[in-house]
Protein backbone atom coordinates (compact mmCIF):
# COMPACT_ATOMS: atom_id res chain seq x y z
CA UNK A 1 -7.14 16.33 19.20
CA UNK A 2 -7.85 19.67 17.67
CA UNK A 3 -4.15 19.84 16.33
CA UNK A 4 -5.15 17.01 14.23
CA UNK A 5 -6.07 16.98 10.29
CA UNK A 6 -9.84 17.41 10.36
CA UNK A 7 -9.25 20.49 12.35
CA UNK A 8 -5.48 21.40 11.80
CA UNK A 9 -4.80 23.59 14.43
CA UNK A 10 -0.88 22.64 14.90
CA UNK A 11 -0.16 24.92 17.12
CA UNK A 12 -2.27 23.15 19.70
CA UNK A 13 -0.02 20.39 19.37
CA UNK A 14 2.70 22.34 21.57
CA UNK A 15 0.06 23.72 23.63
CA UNK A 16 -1.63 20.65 24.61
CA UNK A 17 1.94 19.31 25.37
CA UNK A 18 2.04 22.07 28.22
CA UNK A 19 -1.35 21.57 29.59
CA UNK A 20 -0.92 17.81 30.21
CA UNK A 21 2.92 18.36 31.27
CA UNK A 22 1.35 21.40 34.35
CA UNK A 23 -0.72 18.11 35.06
CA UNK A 24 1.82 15.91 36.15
CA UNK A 25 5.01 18.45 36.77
CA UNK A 26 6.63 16.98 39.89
CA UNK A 27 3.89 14.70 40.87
CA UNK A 28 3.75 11.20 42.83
CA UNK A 29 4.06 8.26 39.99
CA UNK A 30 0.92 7.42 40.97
CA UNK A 31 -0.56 10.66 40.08
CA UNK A 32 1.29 10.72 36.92
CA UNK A 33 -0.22 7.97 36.13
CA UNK A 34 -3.67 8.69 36.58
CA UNK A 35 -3.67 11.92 34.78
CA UNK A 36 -1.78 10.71 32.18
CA UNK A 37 -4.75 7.80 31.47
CA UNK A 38 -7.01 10.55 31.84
CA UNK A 39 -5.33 12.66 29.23
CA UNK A 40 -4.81 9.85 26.92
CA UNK A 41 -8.64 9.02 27.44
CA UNK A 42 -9.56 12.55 26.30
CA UNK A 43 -7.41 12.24 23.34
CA UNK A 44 -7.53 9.03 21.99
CA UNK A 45 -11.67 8.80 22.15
CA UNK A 46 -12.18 11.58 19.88
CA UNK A 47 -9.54 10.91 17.52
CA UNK A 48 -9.91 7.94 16.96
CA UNK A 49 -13.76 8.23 16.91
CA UNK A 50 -13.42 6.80 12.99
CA UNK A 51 -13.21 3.63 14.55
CA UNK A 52 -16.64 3.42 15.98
CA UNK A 53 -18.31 4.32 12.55
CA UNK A 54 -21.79 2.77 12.18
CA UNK A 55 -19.88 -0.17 10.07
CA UNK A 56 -17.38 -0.89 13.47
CA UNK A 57 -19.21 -0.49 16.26
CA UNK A 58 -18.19 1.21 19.40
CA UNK A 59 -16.53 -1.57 21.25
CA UNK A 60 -13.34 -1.82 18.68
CA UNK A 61 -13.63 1.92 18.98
CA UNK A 62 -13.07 2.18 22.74
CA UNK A 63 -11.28 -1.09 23.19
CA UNK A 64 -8.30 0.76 20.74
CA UNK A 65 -8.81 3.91 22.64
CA UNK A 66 -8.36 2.61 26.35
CA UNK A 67 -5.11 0.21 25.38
CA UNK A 68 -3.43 3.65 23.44
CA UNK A 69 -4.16 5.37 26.71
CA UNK A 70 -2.31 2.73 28.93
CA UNK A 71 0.79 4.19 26.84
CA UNK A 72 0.23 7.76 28.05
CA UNK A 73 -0.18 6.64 31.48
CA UNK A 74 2.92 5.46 31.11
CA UNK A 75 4.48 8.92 30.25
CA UNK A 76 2.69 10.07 32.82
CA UNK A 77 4.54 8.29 35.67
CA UNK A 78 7.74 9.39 33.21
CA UNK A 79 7.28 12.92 33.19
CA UNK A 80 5.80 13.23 36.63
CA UNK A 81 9.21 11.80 38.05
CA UNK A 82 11.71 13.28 35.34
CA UNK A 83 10.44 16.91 36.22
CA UNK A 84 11.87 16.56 39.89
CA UNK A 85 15.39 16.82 38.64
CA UNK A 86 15.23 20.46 38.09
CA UNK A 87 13.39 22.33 34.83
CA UNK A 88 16.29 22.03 32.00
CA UNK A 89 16.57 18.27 32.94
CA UNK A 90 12.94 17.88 33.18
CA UNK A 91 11.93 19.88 29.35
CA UNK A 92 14.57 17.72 27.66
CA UNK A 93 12.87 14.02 29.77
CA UNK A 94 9.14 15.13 28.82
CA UNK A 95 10.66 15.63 25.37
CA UNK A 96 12.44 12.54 25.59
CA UNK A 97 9.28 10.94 27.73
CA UNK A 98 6.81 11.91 24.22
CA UNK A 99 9.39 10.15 21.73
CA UNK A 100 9.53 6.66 24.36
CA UNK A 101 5.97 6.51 24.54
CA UNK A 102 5.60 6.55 20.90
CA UNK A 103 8.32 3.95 20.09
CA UNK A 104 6.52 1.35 22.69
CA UNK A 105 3.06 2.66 20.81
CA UNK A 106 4.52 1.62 17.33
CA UNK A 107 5.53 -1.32 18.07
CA UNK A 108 3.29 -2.94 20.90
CA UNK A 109 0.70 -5.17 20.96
CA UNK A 110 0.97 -7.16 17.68
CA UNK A 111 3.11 -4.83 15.81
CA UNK A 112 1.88 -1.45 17.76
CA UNK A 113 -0.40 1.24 16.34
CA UNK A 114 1.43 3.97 15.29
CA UNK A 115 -1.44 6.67 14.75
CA UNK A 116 -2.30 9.96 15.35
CA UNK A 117 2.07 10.57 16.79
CA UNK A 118 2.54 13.93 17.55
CA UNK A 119 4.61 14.55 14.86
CA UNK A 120 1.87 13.98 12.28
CA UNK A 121 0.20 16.62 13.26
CA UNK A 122 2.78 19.37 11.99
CA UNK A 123 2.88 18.75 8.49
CA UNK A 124 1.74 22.18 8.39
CA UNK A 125 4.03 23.49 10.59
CA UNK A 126 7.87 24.65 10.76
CA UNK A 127 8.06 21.77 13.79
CA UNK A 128 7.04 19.02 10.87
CA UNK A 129 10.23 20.24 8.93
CA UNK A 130 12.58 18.61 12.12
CA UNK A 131 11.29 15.42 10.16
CA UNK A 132 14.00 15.68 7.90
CA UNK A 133 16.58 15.11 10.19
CA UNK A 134 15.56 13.05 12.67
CA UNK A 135 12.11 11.10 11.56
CA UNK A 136 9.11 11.49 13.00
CA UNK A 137 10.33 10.67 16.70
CA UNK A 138 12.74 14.00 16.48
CA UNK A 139 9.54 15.98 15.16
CA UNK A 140 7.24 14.43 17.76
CA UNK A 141 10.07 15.24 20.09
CA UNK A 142 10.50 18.86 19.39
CA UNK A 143 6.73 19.37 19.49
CA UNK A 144 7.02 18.20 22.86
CA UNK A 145 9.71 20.39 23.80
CA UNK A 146 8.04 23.00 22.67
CA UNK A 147 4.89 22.62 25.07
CA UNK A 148 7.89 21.45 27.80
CA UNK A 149 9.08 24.69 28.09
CA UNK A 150 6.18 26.44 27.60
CA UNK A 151 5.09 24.19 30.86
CA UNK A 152 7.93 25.06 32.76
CA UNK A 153 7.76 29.21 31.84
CA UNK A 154 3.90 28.99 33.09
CA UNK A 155 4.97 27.23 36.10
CA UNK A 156 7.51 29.04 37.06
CA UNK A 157 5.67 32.54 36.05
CA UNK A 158 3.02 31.20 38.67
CA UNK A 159 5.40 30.49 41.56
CA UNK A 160 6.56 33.96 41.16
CA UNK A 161 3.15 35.27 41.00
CA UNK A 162 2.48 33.74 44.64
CA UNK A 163 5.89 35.01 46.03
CA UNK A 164 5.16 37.99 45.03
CA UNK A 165 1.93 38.29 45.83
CA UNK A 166 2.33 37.36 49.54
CA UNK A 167 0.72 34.83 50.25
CA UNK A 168 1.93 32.74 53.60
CA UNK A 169 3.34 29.52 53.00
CA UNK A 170 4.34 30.36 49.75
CA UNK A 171 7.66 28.95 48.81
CA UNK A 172 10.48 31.30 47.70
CA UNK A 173 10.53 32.79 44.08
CA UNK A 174 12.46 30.94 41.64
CA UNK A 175 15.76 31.90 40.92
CA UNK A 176 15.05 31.82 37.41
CA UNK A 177 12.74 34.36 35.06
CA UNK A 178 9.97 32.30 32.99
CA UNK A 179 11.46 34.02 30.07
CA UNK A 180 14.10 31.66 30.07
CA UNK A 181 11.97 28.71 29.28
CA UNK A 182 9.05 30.89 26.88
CA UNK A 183 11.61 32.13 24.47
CA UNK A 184 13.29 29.60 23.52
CA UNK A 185 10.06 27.79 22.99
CA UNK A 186 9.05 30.39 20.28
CA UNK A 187 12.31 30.63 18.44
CA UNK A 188 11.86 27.08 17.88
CA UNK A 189 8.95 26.60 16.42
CA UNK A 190 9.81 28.95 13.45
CA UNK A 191 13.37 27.45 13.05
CA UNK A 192 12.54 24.69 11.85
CA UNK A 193 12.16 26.80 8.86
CA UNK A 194 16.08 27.07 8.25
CA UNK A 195 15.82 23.10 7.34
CA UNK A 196 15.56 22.75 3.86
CA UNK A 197 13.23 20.50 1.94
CA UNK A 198 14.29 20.41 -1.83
CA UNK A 199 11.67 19.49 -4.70
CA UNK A 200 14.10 20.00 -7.62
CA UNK A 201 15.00 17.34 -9.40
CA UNK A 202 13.52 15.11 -12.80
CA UNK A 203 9.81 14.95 -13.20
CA UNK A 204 7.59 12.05 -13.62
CA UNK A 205 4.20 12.51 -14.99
CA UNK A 206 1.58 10.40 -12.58
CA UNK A 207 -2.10 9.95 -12.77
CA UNK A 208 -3.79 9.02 -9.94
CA UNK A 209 -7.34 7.66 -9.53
CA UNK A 210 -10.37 7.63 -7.06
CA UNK A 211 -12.62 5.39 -8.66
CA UNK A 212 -15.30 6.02 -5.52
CA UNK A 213 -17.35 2.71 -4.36
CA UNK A 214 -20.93 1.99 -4.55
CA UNK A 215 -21.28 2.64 -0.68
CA UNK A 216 -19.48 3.22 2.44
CA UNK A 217 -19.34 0.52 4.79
CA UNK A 218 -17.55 -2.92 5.02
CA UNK A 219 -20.04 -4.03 2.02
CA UNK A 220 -18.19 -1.74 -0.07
CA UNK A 221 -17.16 -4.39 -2.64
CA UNK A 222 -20.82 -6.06 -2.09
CA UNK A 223 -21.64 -5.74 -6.11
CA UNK A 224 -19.03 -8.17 -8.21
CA UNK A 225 -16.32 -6.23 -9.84
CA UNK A 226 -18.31 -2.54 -9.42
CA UNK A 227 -14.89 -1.05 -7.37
CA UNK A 228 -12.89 -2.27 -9.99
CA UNK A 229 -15.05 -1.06 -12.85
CA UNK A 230 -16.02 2.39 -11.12
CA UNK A 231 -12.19 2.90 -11.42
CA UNK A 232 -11.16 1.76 -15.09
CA UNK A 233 -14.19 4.11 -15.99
CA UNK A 234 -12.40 7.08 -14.33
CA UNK A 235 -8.96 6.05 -15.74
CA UNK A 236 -10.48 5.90 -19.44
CA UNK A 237 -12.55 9.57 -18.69
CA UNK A 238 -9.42 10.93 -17.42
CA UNK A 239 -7.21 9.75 -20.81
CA UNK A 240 -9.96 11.33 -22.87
CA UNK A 241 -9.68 14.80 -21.12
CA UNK A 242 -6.43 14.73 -21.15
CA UNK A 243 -6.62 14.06 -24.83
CA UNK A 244 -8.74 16.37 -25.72
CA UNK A 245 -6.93 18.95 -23.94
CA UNK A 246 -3.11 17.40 -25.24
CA UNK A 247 -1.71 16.91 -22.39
CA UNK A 248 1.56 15.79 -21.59
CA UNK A 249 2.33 11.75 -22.16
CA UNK A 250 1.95 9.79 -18.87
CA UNK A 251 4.52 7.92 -17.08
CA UNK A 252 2.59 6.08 -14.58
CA UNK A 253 -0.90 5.26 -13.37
CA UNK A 254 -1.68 4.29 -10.00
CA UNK A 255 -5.14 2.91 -8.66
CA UNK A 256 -5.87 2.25 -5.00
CA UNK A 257 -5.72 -0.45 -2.23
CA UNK A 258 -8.55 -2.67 -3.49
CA UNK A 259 -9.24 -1.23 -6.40
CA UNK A 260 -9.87 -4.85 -7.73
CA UNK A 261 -12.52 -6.03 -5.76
CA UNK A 262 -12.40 -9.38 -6.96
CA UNK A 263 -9.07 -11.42 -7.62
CA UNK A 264 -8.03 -10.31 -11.61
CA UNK A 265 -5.75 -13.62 -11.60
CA UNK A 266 -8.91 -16.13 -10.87
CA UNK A 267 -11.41 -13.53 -12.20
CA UNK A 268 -10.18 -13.30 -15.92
CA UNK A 269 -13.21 -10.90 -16.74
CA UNK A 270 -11.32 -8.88 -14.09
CA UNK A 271 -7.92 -8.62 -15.82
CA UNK A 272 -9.39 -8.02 -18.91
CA UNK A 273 -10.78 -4.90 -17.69
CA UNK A 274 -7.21 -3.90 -16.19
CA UNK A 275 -5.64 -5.43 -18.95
CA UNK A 276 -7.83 -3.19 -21.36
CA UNK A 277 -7.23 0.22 -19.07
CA UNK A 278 -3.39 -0.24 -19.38
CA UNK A 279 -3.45 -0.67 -22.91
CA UNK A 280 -5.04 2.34 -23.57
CA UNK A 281 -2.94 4.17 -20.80
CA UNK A 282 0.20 2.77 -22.88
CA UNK A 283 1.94 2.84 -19.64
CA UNK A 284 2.09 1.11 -16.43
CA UNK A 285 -1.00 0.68 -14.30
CA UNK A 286 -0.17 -0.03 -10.41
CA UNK A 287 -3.15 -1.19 -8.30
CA UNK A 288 -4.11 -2.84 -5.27
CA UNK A 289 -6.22 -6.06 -5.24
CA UNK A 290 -6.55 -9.27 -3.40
CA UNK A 291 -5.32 -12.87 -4.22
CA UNK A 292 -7.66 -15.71 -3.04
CA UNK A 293 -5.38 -18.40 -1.68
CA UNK A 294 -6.13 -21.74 -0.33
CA UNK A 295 -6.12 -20.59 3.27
CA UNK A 296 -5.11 -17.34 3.01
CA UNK A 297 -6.00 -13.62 1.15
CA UNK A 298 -2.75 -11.64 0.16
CA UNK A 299 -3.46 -7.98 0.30
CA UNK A 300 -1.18 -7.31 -2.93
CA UNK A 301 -0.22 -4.41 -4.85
CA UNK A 302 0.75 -5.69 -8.66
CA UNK A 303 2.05 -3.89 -11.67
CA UNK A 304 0.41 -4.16 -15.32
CA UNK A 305 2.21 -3.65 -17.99
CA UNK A 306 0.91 -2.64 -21.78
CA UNK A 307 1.03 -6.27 -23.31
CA UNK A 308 2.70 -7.63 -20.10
CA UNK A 309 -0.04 -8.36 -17.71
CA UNK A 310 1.38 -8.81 -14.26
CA UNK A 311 5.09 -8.18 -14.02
CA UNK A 312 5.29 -7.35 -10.19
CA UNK A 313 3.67 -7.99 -6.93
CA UNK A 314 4.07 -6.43 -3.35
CA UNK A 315 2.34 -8.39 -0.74
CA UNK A 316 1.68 -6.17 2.15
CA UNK A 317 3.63 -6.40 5.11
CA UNK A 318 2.03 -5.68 8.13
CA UNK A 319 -1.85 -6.59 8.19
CA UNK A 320 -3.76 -5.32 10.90
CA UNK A 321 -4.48 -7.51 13.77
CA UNK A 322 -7.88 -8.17 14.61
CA UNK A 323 -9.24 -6.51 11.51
CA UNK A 324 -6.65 -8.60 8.41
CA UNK A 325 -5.81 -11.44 10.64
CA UNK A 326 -6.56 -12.72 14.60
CA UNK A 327 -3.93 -13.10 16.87
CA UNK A 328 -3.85 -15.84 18.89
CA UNK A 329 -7.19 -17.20 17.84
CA UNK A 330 -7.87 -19.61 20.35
CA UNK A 331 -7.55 -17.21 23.24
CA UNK A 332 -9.58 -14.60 22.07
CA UNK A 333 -12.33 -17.00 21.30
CA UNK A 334 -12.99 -17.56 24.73
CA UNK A 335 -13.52 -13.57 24.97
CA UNK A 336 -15.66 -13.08 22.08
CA UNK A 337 -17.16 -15.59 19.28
CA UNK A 338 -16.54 -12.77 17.04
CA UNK A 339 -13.24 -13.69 16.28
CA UNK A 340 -14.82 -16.38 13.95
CA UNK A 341 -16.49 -13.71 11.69
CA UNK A 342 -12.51 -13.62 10.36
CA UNK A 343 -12.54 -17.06 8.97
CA UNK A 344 -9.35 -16.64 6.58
CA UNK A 345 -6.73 -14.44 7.46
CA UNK A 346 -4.00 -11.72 5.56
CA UNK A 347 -1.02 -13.22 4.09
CA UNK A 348 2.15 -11.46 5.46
CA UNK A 349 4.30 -10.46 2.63
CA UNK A 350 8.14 -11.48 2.78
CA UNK A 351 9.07 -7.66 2.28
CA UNK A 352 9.57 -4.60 0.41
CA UNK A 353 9.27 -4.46 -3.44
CA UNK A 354 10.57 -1.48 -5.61
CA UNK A 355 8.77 -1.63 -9.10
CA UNK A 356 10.79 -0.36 -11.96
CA UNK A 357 9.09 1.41 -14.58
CA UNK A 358 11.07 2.96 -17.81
CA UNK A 359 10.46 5.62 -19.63
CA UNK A 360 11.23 7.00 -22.80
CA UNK A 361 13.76 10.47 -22.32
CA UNK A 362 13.86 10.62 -18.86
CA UNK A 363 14.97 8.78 -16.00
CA UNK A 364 13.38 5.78 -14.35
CA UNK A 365 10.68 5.86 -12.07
CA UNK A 366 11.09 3.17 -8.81
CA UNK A 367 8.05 3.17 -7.03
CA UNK A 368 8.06 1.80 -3.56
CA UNK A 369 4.66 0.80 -2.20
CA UNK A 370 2.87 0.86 0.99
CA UNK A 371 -0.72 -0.52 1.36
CA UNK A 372 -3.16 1.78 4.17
CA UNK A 373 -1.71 1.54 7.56
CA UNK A 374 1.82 0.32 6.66
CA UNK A 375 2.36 4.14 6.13
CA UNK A 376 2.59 4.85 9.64
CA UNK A 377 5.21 2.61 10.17
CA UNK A 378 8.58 4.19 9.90
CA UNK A 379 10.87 1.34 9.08
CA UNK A 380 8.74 -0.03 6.42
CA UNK A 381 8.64 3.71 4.55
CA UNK A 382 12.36 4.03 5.26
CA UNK A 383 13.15 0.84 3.76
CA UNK A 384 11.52 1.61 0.41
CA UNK A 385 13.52 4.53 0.34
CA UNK A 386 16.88 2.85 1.40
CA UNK A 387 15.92 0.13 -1.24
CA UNK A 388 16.26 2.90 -3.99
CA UNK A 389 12.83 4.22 -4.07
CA UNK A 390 12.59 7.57 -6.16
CA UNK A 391 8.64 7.73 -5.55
CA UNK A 392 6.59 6.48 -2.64
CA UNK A 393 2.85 4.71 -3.13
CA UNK A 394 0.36 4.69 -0.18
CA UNK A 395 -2.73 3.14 -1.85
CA UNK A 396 -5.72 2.83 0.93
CA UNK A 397 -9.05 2.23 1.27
CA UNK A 398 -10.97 4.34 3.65
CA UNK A 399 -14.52 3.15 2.49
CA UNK A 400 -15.17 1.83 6.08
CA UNK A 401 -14.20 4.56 7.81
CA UNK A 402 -17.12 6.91 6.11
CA UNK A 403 -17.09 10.90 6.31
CA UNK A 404 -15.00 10.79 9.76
CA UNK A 405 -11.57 12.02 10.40
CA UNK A 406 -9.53 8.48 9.54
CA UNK A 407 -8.87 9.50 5.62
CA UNK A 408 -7.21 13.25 6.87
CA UNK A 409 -5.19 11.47 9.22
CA UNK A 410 -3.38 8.86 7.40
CA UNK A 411 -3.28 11.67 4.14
CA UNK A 412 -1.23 13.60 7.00
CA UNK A 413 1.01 10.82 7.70
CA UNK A 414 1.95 10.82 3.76
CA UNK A 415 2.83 14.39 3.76
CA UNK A 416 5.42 14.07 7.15
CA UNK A 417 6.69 11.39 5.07
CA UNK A 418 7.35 13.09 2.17
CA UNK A 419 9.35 15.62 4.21
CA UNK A 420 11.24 12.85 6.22
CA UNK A 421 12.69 11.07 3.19
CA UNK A 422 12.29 13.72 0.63
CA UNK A 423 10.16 12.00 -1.87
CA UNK A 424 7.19 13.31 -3.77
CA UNK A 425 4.17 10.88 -2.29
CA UNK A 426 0.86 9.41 -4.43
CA UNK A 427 -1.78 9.27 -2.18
CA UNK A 428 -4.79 7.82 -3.65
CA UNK A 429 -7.49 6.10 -2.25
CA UNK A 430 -10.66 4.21 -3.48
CA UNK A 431 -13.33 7.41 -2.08
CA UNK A 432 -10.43 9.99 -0.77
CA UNK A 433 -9.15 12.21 0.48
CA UNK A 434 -6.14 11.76 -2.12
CA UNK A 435 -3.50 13.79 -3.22
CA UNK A 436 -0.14 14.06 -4.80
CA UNK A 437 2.33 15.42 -2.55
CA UNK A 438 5.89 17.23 -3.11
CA UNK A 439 9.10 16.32 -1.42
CA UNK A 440 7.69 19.14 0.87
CA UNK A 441 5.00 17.86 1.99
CA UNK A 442 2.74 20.77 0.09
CA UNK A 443 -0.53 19.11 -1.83
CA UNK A 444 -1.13 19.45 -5.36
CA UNK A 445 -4.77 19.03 -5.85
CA UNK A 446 -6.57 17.42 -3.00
CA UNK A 447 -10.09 15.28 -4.03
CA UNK A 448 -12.68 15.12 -1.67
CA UNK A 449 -14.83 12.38 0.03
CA UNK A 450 -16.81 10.09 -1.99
CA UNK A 451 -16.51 11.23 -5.44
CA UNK A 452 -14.72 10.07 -8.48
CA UNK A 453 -11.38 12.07 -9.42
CA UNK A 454 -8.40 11.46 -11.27
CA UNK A 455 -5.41 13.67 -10.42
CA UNK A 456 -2.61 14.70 -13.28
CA UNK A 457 0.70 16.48 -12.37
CA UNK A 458 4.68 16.25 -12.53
CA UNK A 459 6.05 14.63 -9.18
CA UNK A 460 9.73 15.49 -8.42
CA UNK A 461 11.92 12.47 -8.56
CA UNK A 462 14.48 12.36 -6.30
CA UNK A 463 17.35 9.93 -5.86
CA UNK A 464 19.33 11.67 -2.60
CA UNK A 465 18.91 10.83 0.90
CA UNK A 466 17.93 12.72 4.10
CA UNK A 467 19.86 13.00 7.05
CA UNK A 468 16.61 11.21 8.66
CA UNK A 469 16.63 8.60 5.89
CA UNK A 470 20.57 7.78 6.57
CA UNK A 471 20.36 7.73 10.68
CA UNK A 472 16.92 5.68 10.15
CA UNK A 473 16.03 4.91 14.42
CA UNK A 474 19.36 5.78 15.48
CA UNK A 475 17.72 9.23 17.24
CA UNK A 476 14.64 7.16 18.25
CA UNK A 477 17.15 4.75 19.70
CA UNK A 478 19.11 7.56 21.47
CA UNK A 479 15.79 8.91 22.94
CA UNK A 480 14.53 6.35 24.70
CA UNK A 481 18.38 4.93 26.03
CA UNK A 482 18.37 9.37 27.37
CA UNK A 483 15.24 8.74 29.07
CA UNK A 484 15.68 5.86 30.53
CA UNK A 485 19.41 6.93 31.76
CA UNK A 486 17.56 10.45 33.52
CA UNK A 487 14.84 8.19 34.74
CA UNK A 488 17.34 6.23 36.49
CA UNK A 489 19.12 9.70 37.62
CA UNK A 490 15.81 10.92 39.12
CA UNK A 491 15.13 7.47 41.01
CA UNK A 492 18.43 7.77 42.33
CA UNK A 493 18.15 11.06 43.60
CA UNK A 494 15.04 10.50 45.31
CA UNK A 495 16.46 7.74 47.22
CA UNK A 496 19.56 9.82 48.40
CA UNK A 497 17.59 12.99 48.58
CA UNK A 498 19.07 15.03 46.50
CA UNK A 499 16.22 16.24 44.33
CA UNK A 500 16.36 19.25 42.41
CA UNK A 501 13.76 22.01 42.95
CA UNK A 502 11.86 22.54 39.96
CA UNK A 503 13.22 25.88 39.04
């Protein structure tokens, strides 16, 4: 927990690995699989605490919390029978265990949940940099076999400390010195600083605004049209600083998830306002809003053009279940009227868009969008790049998550994709935190919470790929075929007893 944005103490990522690993190391599956619910318990409740806000309640809070923790009990019975095959075998499986867990995560119930994956919280650290060539599962993966070893030097450094310390019934000393394990756990963590992360490259001039709302809470849009207005103010103070001061010509604005709180196609006192924004921008304005269908909402990002209106629309992907759309409706009725409070749910879009936008002397800018959660998702940020995307959009709204942790997190998420793919990142949000981010991952000029901003700078525009970009979940693939294929090994070994000792 305390490795994640909102504290940002990375190295506890590693650490924590170890701690949970000396749980399990070499236990019964069934032990495994307690303590790993237990740890998960301790992790997830905390962490995802923004999900309990006064506007949620506690039971969508703990009801997330408990099914993430069925995962890492899971990887508890994984790791508790991997690390009877010896120590080498067993730091590569709990490496190996981390990176399965996580793909099951992502992509189970409904989708999955990918939140709060180890790798997000290094964007910090050399460990994050591992992102570039293999995703986030060969970051999350090296975290973990970080802490691995470090598990394996500590429990190896303690069975020597009871050999030699005499005490009956100890068992003999390993053959093996915990240095073996602890070093090359430390010269990992700073090689990851040999992988190179390159932010040359064209420039693009972006403007990105936090229009704030009138209040937290799910009654955020409450007043007609006040999200949407609180935000073309911003964009028109921000054009008169920066004309005052002469600044630079703008390529590209970009507004927020929601940042129309009313439908600007239904609503024409809506588009007018947008419509009046991007003329005085005299360049593209790219926004999130929502399109009132018959039965349906569509979560959409759209493009307006000076003298254009709409030209583009991205319809988002992946809504979340439960809080954009109910699963399975007629069963969860029977658990909870509260399903109803949903009456009309998310449209799913049919996929990715890449929005062109020209500009004069320089080369093109292709934005590919993601709207709040789709973020975490790796294959929908990794097609947007494979689709030609020189810039990636992650336009949120985090107005009903309050002050808590939520807005950090996800912000982290943009920054370990920006390293992944290589891509300077617009993170902007209706009430923060947002940011521009280089190819790096570095920040250039965080906001804070609640308050109105506008942030100016030149984003790198790159067109070349990553080595994680061009294997995509090839090494995610390969991780969980490993661990399966040693779980198997172990199993088999039991049953013949050949078992390795665990030095």
């Amino acid at each position: 927990m305390l490795a994640f944005p909102g504290y940002g103490l990375w190295p506890l990522a590693p650490i924590g690995v170890a701690l949970a690993t000396l749980a399990v190391l070499g236990a019964r599956a069934r032990t495994g699989w307690a303590m790993g619910l237990v740890t998960g318990l301790a992790f997830f409740v905390p962490t995802l605490s923004w999900a309990g806000t006064d506007f949620l309640g506690v039971i969508p809070w703990l009801g997330l919390a408990v099914l993430q923790s069925l995962y890492f009990a899971f990887q508890g019975v994984l790791i508790a029978v991997l690390t009877r095959s010896g120590a080498a075998v067993g730091a590569l499986g709990i490496g190996l265990a981390w990176v399965t867990q996580e793909a099951l995560r992502s992509r189970t119930p409904y989708g999955g949940f990918p939140w709060v994956r180890l790798a997000f919280s290094q964007a910090d650290s050399p460990l994050g940099r591992w992102a570039a060539l293999g995703g986030a599962p060969f970051a999350t993966f090296g975290t973990a076999f970080v802490g691995a070893l470090l598990a394996v030097a500590g429990h190896t450094a303690y069975r020597r400390w009871r050999a030699d310390g005499g005490r009956p019934h100890a068992e003999a000393p390993p053959r093996r010195s915990p240095l073996r394990y602890a070093v090359p756990a430390l010269i990992l963590v700073p090689a990851g600083l040999l992988v190179p992360l390159p932010v040359d490259g064209p420039t693009a001039r972006v403007l990105a605004v936090q229009g704030n709302v009138p209040r937290p809470g799910l009654d955020f849009n409450a007043e007609r049209r006040a999200v949407l207005d609180n935000h073309a103010r911003e964009t028109l103070a921000a054009l008169a600083r920066r004309e005052a001061a002469g600044a630079p010509p703008l390529d590209l604005v970009v507004w927020p998830e929601n940042a129309s709180d009313i439908d600007p196609v239904r609503n024409l006192d809506a588009g007018a306002v947008i419509q009046a924004a991007v003329q005085r921008a005299g360049v593209p304005i790219v926004l999130g809003a929502l399109f009132e269908r018959a039965d349906e909402v569509a979560n959409v990002t759209v493009v307006y053009r000076p003298d254009l209106g709409i030209t583009d629309t991205y319809v988002k992907q992946h809504p979340v279940p439960f809080a954009e759309y109910i699963p399975h409706r007629e069963f969860y009725r029977h658990l909870s009227a509260s399903v109803d409070l949903l009456r009309v749910g998310m449209a799913i879009g049919p996929g990715p868009e890449v929005f062109t936008m020209q500009r004069s002397g320089g080369p093109r800018v292709l934005a590919g969008p993601s709207i709040c959660f789709e973020v975490a998702y790796d294959d929908l940020v990794r097609t947007n790049v494979t689709e030609g995307s020189t810039l990636l959009l992650v336009q949120t709204n985090n107005a009903t998550f309050g002050a808590s942790h939520e807005s950090v997190q996800q912000l982290a998420i943009s920054r370990l994709r920006a390293i992944e793919h290589g891509r300077s990142v617009v993170h902007v949000s209706t009430v923060g935190v947002s940011a521009l981010i280089r190819p790096d991952g570095s920040l250039i000029a965080p906001s804070a919470l609640f308050t109105a901003d506008a942030l100016d700078a030149d984003l790198p525009l790159r067109e070349s790929r990553t080595l994680a970009t061009t294997l995509g979940p090839a090494p995610e693939y390969l991780a969980c075929v490993v661990a399966l294929l040693l779980l198997a090994r172990a199993l088999w070994a039991r049953r013949s007893g050949k078992e390795s000792p665990s030095s």
